[in-house]
C-alpha atoms as a PDB file:
ATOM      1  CA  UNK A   1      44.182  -0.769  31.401  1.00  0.00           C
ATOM      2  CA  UNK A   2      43.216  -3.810  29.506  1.00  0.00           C
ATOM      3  CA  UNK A   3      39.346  -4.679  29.527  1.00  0.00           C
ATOM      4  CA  UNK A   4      37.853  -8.121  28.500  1.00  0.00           C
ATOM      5  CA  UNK A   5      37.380  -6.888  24.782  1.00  0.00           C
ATOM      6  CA  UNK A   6      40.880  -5.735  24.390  1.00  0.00           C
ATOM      7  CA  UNK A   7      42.834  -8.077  25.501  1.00  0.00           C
ATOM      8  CA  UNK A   8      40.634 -10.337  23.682  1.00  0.00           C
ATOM      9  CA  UNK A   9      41.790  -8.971  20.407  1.00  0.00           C
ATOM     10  CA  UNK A  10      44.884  -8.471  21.284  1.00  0.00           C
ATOM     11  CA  UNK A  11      44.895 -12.690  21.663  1.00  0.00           C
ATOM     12  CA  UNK A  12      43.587 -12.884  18.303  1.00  0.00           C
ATOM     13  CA  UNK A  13      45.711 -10.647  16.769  1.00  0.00           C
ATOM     14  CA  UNK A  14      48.977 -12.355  17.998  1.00  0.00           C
ATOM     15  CA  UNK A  15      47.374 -16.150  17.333  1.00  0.00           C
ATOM     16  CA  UNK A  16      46.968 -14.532  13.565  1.00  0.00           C
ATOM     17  CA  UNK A  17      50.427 -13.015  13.690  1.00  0.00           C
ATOM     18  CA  UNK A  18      51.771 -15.912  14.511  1.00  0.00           C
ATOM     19  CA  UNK A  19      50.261 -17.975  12.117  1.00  0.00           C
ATOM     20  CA  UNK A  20      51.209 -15.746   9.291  1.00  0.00           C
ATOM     21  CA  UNK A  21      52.464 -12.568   7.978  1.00  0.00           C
ATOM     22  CA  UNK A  22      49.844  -9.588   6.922  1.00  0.00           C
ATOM     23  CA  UNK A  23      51.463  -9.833   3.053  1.00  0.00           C
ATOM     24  CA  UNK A  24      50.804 -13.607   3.156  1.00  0.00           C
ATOM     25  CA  UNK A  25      46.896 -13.126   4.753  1.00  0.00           C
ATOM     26  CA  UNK A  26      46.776 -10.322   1.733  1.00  0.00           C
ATOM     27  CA  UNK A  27      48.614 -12.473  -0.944  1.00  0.00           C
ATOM     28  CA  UNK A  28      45.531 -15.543  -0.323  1.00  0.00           C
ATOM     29  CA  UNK A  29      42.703 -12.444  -1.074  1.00  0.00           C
ATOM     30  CA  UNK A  30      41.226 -12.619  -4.286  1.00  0.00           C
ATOM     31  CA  UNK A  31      42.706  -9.497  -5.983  1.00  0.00           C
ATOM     32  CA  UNK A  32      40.053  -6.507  -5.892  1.00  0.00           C
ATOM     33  CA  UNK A  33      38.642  -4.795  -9.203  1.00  0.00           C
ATOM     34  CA  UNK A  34      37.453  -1.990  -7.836  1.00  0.00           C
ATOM     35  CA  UNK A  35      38.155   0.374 -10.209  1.00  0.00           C
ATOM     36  CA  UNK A  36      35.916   1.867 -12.537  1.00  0.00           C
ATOM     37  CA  UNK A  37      35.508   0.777 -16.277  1.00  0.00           C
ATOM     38  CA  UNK A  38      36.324   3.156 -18.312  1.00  0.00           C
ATOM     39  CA  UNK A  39      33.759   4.239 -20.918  1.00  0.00           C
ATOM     40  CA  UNK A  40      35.662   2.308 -24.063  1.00  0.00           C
ATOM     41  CA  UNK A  41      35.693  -0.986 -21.953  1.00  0.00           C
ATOM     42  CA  UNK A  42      32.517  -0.483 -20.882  1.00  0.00           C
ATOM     43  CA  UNK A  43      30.959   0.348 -24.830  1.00  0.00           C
ATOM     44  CA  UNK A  44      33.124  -3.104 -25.335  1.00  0.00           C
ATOM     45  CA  UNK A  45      31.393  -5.150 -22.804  1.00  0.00           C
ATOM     46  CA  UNK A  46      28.267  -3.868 -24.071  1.00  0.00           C
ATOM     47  CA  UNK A  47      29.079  -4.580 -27.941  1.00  0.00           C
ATOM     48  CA  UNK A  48      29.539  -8.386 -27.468  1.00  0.00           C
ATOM     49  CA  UNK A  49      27.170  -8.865 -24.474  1.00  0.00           C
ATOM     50  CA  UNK A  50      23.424  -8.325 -26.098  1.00  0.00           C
ATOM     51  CA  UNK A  51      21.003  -7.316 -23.723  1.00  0.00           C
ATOM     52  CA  UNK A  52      22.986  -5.477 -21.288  1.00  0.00           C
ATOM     53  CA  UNK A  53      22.834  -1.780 -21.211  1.00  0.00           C
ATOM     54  CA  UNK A  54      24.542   0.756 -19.309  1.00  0.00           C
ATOM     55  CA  UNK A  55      21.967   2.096 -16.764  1.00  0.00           C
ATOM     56  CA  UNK A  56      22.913   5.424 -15.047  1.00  0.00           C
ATOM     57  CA  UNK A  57      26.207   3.628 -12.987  1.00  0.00           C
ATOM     58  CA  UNK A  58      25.327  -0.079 -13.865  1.00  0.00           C
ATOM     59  CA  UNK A  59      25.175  -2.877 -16.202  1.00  0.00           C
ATOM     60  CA  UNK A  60      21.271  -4.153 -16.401  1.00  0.00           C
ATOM     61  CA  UNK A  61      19.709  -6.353 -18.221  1.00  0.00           C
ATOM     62  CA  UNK A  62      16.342  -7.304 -18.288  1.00  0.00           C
ATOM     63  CA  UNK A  63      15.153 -11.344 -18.656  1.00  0.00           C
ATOM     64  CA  UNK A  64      11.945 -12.814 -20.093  1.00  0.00           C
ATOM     65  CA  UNK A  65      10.485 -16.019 -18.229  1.00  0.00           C
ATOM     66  CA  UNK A  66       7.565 -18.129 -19.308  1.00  0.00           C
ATOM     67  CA  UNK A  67       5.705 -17.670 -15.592  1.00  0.00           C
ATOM     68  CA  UNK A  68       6.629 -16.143 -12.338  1.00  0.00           C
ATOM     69  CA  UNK A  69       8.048 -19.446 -10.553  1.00  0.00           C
ATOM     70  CA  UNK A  70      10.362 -19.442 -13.363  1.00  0.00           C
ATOM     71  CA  UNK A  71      12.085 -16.189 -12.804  1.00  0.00           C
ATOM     72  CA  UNK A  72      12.005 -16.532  -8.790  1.00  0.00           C
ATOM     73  CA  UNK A  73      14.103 -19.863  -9.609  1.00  0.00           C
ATOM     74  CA  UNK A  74      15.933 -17.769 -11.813  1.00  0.00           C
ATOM     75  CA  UNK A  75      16.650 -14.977  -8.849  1.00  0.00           C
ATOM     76  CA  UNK A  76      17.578 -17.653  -6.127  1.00  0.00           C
ATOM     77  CA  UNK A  77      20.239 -19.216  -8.686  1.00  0.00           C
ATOM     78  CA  UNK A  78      21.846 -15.702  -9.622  1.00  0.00           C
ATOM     79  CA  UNK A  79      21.262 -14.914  -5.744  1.00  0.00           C
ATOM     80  CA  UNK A  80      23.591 -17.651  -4.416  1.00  0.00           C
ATOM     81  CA  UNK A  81      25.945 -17.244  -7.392  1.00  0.00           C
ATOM     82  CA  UNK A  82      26.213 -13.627  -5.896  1.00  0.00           C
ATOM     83  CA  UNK A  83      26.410 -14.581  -2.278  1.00  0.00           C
ATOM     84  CA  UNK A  84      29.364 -16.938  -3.584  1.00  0.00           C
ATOM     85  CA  UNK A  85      31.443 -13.975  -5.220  1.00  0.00           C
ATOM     86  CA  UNK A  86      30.168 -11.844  -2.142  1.00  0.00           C
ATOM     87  CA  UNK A  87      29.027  -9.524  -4.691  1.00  0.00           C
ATOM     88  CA  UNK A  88      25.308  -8.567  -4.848  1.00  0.00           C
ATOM     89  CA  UNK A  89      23.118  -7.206  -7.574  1.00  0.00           C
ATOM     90  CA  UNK A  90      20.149  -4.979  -7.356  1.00  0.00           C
ATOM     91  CA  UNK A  91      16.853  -7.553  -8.443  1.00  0.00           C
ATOM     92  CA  UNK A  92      13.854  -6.187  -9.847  1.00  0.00           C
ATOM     93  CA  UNK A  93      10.615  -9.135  -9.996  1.00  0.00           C
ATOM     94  CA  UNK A  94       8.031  -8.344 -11.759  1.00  0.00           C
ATOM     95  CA  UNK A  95       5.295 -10.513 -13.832  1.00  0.00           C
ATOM     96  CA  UNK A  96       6.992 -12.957 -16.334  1.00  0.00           C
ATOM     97  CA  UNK A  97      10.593 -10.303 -16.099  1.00  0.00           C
ATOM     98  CA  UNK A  98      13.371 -10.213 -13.592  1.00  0.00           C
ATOM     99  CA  UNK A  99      15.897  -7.178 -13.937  1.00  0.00           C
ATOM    100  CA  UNK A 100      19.209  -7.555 -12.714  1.00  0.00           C
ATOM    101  CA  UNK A 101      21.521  -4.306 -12.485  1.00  0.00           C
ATOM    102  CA  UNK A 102      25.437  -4.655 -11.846  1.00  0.00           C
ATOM    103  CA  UNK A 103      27.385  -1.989  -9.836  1.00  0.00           C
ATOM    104  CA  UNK A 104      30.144  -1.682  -7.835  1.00  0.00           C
ATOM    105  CA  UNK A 105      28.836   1.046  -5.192  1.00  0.00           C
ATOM    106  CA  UNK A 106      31.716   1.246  -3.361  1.00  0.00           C
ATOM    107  CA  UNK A 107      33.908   2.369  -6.529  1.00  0.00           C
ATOM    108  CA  UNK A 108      30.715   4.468  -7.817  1.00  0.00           C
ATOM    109  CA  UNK A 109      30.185   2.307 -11.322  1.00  0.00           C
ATOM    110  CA  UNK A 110      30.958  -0.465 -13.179  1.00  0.00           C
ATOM    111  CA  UNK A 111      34.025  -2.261 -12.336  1.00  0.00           C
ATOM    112  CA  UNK A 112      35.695  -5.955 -14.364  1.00  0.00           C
ATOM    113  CA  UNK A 113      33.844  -7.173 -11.236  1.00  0.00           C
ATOM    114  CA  UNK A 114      30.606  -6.332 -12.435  1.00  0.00           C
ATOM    115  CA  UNK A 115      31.209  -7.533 -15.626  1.00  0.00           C
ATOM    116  CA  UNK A 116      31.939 -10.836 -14.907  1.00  0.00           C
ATOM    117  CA  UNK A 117      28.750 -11.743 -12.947  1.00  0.00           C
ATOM    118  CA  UNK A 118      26.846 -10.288 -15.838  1.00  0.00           C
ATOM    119  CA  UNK A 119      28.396 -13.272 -17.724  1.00  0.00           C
ATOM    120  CA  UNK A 120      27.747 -15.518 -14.719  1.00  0.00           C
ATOM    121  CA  UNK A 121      24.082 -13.898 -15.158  1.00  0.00           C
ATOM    122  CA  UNK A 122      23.903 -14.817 -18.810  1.00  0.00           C
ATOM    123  CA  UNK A 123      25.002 -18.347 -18.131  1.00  0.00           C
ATOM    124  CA  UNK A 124      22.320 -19.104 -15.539  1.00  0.00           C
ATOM    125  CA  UNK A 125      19.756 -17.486 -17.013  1.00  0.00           C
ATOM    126  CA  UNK A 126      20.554 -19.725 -20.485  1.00  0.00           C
ATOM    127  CA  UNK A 127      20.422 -22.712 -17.936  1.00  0.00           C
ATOM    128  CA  UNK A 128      16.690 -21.995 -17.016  1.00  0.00           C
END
């Protein structure tokens, strides 16, 4: 019995099938570091990184701004840098400090992933 919905997918699935193979659709992915750190890397990152510190199962800094409208600015930029890597940080506003924590939930810690947008962090937040 084919309904509306499944032969729907089943049109999109041989259009995509068509157009390529699964291991070329999975090749074009950006590779996945979903892994967890392990504690050395992790003490490493730390070492040459000042600022950050290892928060229960994240990487968090915490930034000082002149005024509020400073570190909102601050939050959209590292916002759409994070909607960009579809990779999202937990954002804590407060008066003249924004705190920014890096996790991977899905891999329960930090991951490379998380590492690198804490440099992507540091770089916008030296642009302010």
């Amino acid at each position: 019995m084919n309904d509306d919905k499944t032969s729907g997918w089943l049109a999109v699935g041989t259009v995509v099938a068509g157009l390529m193979s699964l291991g070329a659709w999975f090749a074009m992915r950006p590779p996945r570091s979903d892994r967890k750190l392990s504690d050395e890397k992790i003490k490493s990152f730390l070492e040459s990184h000042p600022g950050w510190t290892k928060t229960g199962d994240a990487l968090t800094r915490t930034f000082s701004f002149d005024d509020y409208v400073a570190g909102i600015a601050f939050v959209v930029k590292v916002g759409a840098m994070a909607e960009e890597h579809n990779h999202h940080p937990d954002i804590n506003v407060g008066w003249q400090k924004v705190t920014v924590s890096w996790s991977t939930h899905d891999a329960g810690g930090i991951t490379a992933q998380d590492t690198v947008m804490a440099e992507h962090t540091d770089t916008i937040f030296k642009a302010s």
